[in-house]
N, C-alpha and C. Protein backbone atom coordinates (compact mmCIF):
# COMPACT_ATOMS: atom_id res chain seq x y z
N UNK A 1 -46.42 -98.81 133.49
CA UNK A 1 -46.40 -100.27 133.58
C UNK A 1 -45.31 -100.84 132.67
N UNK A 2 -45.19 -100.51 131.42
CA UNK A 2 -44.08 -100.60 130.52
C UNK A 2 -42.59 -100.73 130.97
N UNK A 3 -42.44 -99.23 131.97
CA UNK A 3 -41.40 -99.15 132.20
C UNK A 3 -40.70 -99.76 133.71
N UNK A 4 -41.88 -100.77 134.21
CA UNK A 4 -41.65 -101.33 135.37
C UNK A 4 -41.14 -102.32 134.48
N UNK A 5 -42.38 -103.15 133.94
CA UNK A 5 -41.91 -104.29 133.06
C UNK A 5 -40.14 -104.39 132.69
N UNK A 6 -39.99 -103.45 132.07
CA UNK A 6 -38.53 -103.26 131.34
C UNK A 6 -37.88 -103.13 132.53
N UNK A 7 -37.85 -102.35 133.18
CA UNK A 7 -36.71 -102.83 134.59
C UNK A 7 -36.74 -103.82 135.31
N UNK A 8 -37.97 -104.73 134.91
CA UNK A 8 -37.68 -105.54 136.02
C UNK A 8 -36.92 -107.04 134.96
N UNK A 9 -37.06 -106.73 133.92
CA UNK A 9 -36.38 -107.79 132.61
C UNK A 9 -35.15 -106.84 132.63
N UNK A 10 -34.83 -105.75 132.70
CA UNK A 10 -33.51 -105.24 132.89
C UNK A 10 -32.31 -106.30 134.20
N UNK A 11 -33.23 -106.31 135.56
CA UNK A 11 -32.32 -106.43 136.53
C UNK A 11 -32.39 -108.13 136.62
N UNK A 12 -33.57 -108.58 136.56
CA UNK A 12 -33.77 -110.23 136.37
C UNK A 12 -32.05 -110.87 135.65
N UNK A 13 -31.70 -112.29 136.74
CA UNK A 13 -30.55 -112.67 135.58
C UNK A 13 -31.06 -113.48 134.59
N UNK A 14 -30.34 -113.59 133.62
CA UNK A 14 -30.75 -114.05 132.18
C UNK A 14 -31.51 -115.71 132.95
N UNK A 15 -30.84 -116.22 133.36
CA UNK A 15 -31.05 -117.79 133.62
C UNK A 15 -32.37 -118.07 134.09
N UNK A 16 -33.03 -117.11 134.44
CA UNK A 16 -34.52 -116.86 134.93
C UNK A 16 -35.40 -116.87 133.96
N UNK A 17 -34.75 -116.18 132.59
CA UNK A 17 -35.67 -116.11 131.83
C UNK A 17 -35.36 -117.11 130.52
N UNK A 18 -34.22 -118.13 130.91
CA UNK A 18 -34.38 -118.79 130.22
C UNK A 18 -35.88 -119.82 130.15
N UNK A 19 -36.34 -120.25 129.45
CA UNK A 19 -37.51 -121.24 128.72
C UNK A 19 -36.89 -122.55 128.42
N UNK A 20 -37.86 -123.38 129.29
CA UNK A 20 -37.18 -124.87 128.73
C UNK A 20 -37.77 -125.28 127.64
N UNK A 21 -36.62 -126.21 126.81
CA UNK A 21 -36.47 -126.44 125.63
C UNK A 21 -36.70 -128.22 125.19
N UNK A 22 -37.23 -128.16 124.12
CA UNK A 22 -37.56 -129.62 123.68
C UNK A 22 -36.25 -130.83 124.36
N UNK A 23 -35.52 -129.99 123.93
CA UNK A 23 -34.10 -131.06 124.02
C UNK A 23 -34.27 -130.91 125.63
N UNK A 24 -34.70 -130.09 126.83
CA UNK A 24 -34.71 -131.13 128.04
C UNK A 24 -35.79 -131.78 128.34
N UNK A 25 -36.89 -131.55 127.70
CA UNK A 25 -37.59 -132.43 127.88
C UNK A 25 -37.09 -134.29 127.39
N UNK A 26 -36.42 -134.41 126.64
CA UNK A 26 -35.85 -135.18 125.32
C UNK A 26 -34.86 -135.83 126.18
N UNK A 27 -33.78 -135.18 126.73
CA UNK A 27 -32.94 -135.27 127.78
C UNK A 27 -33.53 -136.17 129.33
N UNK A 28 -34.47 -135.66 130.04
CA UNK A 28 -35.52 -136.19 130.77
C UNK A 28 -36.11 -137.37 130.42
N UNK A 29 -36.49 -138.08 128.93
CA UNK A 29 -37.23 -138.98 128.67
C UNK A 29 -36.16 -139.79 128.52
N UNK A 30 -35.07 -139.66 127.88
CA UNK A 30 -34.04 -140.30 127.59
C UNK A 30 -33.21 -140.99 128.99
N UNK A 31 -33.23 -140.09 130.05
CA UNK A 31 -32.25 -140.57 131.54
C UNK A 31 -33.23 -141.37 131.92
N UNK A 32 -34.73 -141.38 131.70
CA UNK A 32 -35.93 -142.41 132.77
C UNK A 32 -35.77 -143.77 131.86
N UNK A 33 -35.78 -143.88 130.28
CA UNK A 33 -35.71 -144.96 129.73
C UNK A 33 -33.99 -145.49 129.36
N UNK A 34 -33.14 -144.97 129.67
CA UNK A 34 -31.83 -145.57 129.63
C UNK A 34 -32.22 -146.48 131.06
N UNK A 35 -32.58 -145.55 132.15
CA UNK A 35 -33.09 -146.24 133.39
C UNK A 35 -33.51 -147.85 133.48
N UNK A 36 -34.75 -147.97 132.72
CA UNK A 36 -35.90 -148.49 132.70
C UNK A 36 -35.88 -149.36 131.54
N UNK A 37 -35.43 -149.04 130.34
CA UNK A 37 -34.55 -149.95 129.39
C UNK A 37 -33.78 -150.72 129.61
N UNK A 38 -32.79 -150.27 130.52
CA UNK A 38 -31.29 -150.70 130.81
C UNK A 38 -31.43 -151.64 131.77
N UNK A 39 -32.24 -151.93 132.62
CA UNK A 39 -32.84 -152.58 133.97
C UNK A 39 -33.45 -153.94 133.19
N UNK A 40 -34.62 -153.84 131.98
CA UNK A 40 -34.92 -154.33 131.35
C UNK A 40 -33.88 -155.21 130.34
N UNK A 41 -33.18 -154.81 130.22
CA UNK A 41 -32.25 -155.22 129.08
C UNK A 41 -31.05 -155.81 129.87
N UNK A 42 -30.63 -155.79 130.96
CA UNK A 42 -29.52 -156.26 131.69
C UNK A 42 -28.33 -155.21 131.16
N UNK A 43 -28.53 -154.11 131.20
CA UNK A 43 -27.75 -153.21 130.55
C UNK A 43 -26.83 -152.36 131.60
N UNK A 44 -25.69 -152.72 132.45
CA UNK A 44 -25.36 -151.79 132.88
C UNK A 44 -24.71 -150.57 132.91
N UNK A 45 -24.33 -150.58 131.42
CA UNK A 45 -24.25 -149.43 131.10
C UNK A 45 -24.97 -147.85 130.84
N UNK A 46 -26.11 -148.69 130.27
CA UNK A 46 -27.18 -147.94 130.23
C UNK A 46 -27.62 -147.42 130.93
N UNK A 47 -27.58 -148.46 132.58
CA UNK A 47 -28.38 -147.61 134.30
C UNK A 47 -27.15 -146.67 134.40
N UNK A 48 -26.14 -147.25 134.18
CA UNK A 48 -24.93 -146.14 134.94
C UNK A 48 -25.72 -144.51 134.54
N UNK A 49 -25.68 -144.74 133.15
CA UNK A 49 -25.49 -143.48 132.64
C UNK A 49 -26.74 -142.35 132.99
N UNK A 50 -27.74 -143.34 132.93
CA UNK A 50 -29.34 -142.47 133.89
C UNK A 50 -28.57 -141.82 135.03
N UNK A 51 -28.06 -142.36 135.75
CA UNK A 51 -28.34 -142.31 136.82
C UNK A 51 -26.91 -141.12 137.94
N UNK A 52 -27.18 -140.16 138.65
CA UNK A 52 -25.70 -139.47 139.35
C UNK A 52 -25.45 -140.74 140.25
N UNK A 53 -24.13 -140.50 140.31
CA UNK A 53 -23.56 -141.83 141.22
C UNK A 53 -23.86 -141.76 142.83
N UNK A 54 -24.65 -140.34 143.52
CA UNK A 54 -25.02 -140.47 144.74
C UNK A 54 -26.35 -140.70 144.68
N UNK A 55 -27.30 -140.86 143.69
CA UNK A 55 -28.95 -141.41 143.79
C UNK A 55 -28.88 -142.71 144.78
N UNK A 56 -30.18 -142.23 145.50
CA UNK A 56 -31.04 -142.77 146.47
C UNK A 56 -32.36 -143.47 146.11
N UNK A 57 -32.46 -144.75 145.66
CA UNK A 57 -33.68 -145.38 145.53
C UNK A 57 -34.40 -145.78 146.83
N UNK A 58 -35.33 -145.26 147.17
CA UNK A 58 -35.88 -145.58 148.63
C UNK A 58 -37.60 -146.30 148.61
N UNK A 59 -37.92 -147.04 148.73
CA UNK A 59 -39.17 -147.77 149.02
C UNK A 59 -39.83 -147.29 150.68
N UNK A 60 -40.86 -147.31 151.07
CA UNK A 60 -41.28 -147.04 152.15
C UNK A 60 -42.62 -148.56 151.89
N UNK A 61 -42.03 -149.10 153.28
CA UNK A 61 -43.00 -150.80 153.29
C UNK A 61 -43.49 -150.56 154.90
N UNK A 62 -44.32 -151.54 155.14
CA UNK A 62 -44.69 -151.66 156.52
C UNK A 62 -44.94 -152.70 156.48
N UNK A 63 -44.24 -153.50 158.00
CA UNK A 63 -43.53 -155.03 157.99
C UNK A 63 -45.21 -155.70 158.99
N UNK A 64 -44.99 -156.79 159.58
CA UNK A 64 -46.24 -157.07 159.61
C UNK A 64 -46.71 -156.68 161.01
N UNK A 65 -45.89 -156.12 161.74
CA UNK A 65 -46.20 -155.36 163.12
C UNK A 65 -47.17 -153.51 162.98
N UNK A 66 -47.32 -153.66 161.33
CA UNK A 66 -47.55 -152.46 160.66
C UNK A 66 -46.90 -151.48 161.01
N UNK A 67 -45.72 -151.20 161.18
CA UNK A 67 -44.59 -150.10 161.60
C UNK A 67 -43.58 -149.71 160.11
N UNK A 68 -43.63 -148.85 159.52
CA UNK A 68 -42.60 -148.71 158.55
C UNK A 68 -41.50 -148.90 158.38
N UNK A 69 -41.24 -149.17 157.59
CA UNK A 69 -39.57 -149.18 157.22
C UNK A 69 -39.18 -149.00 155.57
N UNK A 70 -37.58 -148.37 155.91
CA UNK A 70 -37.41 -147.50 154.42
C UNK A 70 -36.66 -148.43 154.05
N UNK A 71 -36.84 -148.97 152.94
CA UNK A 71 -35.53 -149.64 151.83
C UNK A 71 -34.99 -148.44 151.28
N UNK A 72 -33.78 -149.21 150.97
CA UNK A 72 -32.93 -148.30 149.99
C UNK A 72 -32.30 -148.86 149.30
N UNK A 73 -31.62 -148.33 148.13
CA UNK A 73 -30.87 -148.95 147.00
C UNK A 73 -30.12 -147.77 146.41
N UNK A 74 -28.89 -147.90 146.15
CA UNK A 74 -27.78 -146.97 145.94
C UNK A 74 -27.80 -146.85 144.19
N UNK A 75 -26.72 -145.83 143.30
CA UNK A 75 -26.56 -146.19 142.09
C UNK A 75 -25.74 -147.16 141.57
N UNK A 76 -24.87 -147.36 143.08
CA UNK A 76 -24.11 -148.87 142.63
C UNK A 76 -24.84 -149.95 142.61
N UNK A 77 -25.58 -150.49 143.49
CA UNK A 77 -26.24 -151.67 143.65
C UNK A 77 -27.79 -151.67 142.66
N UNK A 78 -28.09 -150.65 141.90
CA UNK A 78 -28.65 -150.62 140.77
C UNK A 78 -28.00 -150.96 139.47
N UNK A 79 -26.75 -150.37 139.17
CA UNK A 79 -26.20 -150.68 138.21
C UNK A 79 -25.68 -152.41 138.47
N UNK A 80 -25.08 -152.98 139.78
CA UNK A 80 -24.37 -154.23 139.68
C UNK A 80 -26.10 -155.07 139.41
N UNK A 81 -27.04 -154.40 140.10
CA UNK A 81 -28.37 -155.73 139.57
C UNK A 81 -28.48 -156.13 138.37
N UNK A 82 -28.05 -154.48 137.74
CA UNK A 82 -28.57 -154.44 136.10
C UNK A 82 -27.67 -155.52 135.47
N UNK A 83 -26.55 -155.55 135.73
CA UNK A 83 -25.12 -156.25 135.13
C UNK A 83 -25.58 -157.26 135.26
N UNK A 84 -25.97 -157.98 136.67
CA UNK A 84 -26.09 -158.97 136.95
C UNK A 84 -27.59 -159.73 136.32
N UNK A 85 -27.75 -158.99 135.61
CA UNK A 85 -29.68 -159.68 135.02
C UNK A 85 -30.47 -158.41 134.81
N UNK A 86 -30.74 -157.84 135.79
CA UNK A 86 -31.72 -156.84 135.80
C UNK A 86 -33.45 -157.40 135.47
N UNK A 87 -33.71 -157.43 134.76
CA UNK A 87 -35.33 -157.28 134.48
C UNK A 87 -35.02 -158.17 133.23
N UNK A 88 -34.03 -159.08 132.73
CA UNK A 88 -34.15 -159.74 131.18
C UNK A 88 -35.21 -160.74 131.56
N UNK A 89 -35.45 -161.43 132.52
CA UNK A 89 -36.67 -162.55 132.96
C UNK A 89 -37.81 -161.71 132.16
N UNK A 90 -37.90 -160.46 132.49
CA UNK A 90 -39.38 -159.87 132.39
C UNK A 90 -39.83 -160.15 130.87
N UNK A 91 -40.50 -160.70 130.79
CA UNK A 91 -41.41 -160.96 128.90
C UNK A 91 -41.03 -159.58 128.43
N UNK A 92 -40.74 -159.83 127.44
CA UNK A 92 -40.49 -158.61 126.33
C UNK A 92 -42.56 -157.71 126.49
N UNK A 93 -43.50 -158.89 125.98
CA UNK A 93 -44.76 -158.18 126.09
C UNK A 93 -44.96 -157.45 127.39
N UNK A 94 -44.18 -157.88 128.79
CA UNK A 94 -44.85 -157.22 130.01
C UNK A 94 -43.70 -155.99 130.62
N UNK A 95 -42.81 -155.60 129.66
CA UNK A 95 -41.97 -154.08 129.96
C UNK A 95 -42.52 -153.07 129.63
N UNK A 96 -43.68 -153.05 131.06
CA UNK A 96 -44.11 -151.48 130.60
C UNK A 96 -42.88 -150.53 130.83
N UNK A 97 -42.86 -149.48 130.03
CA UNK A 97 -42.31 -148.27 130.42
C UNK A 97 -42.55 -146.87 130.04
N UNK A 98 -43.79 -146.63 130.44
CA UNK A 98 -44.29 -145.65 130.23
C UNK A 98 -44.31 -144.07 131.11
N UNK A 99 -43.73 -143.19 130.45
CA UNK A 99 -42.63 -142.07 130.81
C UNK A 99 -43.53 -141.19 131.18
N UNK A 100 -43.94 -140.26 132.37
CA UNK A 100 -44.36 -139.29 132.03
C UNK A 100 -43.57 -137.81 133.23
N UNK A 101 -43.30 -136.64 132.30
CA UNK A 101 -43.02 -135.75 133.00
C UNK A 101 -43.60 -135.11 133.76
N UNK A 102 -43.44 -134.64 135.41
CA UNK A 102 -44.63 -133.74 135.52
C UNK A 102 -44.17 -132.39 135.52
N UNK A 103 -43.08 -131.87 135.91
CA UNK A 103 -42.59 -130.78 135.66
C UNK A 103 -41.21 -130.38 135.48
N UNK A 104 -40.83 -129.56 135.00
CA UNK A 104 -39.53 -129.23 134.94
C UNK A 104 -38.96 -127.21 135.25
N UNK A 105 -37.77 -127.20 135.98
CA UNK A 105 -37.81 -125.63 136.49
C UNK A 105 -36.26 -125.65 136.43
N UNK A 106 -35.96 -124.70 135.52
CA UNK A 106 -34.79 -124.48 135.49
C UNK A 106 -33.74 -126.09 135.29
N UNK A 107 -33.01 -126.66 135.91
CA UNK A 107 -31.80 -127.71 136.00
C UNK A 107 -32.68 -128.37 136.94
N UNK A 108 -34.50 -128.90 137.21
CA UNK A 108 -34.55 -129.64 138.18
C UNK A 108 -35.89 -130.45 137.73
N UNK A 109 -36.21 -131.37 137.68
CA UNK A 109 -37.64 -132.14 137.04
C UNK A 109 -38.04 -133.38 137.60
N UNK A 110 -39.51 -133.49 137.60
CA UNK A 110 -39.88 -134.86 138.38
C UNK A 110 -40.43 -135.24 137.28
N UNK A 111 -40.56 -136.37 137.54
CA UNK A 111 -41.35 -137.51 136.33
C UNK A 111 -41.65 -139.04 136.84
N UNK A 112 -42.36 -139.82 136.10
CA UNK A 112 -42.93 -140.81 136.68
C UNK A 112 -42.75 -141.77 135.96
N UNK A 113 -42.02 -143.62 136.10
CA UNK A 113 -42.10 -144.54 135.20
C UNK A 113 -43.24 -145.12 135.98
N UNK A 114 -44.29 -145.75 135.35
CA UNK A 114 -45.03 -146.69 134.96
C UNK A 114 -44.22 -148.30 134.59
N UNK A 115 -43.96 -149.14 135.16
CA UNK A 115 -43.09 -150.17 135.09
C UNK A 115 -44.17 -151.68 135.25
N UNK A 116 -43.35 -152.36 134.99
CA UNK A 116 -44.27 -153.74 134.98
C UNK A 116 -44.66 -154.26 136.17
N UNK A 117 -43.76 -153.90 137.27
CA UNK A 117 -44.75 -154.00 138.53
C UNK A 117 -44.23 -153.27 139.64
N UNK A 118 -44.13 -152.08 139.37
CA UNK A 118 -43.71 -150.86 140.12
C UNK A 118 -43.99 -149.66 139.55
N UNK A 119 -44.24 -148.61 140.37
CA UNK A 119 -44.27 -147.21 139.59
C UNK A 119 -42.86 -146.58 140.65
N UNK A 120 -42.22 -145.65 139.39
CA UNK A 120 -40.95 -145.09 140.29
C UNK A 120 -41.18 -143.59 140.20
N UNK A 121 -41.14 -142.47 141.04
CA UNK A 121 -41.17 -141.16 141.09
C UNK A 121 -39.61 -140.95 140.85
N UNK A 122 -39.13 -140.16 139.97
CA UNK A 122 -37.94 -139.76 139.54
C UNK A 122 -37.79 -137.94 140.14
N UNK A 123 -36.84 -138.14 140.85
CA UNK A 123 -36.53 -136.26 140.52
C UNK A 123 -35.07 -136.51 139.70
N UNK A 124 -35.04 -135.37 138.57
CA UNK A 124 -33.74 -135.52 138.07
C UNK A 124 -33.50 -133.91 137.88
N UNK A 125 -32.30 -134.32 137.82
CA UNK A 125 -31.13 -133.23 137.71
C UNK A 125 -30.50 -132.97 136.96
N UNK A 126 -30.41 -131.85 136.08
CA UNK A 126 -28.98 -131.48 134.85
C UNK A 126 -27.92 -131.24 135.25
N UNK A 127 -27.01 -132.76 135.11
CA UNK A 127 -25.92 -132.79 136.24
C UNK A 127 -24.78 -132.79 134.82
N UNK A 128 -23.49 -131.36 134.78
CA UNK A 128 -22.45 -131.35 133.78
C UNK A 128 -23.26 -131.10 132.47
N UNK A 129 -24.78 -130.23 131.88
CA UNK A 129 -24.97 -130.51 131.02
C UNK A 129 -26.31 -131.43 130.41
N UNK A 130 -26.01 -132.52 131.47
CA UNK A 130 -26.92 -133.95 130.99
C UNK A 130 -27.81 -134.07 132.15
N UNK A 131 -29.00 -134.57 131.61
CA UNK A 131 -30.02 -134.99 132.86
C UNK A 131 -29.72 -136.27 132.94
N UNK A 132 -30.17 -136.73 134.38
CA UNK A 132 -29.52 -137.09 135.15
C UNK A 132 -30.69 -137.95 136.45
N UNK A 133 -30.89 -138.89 137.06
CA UNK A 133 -31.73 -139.24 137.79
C UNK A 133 -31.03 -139.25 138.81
N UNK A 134 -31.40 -138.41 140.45
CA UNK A 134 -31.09 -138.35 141.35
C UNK A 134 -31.42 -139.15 142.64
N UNK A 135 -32.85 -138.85 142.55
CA UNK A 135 -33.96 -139.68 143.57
C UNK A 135 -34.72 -140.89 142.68
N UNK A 136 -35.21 -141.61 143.58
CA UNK A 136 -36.34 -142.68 143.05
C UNK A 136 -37.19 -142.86 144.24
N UNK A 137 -38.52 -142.65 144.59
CA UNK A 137 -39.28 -143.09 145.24
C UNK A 137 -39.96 -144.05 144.78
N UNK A 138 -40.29 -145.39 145.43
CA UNK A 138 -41.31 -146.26 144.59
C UNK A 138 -41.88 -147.07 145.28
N UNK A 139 -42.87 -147.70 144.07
CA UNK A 139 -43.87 -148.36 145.20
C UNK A 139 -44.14 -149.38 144.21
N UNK A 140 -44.80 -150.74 144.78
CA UNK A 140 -44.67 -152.07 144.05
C UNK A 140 -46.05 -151.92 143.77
N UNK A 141 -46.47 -152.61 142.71
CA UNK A 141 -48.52 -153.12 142.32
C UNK A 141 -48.57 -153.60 143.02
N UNK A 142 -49.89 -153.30 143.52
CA UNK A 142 -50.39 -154.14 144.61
C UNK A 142 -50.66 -155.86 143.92
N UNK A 143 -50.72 -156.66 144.52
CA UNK A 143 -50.84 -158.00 144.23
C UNK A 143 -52.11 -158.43 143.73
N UNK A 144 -52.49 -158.86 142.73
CA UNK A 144 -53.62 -159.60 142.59
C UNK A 144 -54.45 -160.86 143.42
């Protein structure tokens, strides 16, 4: 059994057995709240930098014929909202942004913002090094 073990950590490539490390987790929390900060803050610098420049923000709604339809929102037209205002209306007391990871594998991780009246599903990516937000799925609070 030993000597299976050892051959099979012999032929495995190293990158397999790398272990993720605080700093991507750190990395990960950091690309969702530059995000989510930066949106908040009218920061467009800040979204730029979350975000790879081909991310896909997509909503899934159903119009009143109840038939779906997909919104979308690019990393440009995220970053020009942010420039343009972003979320500064929102009360300082009502910016939730509460981060959570659910997993991470090798250069690839999902995670979840909690937002003041949206939740966004993030997949991100270690894009050059840096994580990186690729996708956004999201969905609005339901209305009171």
């Amino acid at each position: 059994m030993v000597r299976a073990t050892v051959l099979l950590l012999a032929v495995m490539p190293f990158s397999l057995l790398r272990a993720q490390t605080a700093a991507d987790s750190n990395g990960i929390r950091q690309a969702a709240l530059d995000y989510i900060e930066g949106y908040y803050e009218g920061d467009g610098a800040r979204m730029e930098r979350a975000l790879h420049p081909e991310l896909a923000k997509r909503i899934v709604r159903t119009n009143d014929q109840g038939r779906s339809q997909l919104g979308q929102m690019s990393a440009m037209t995220l970053v020009l909202g942010t420039r343009a205002g972003g979320g500064k209306d929102t009360p300082v007391a009502d910016r939730r942004k509460d981060v959570t990871i659910f997993d991470i594998y090798q250069g690839a991780a999902s995670a979840k913002i909690y937002a003041s009246g949206w939740v966004d599903y993030l997949h991100l990516g270690k894009w050059n090094g840096r994580w990186v937000i690729v996708n956004v799925l999201w969905e609005l609070h339901p209305k009171p």
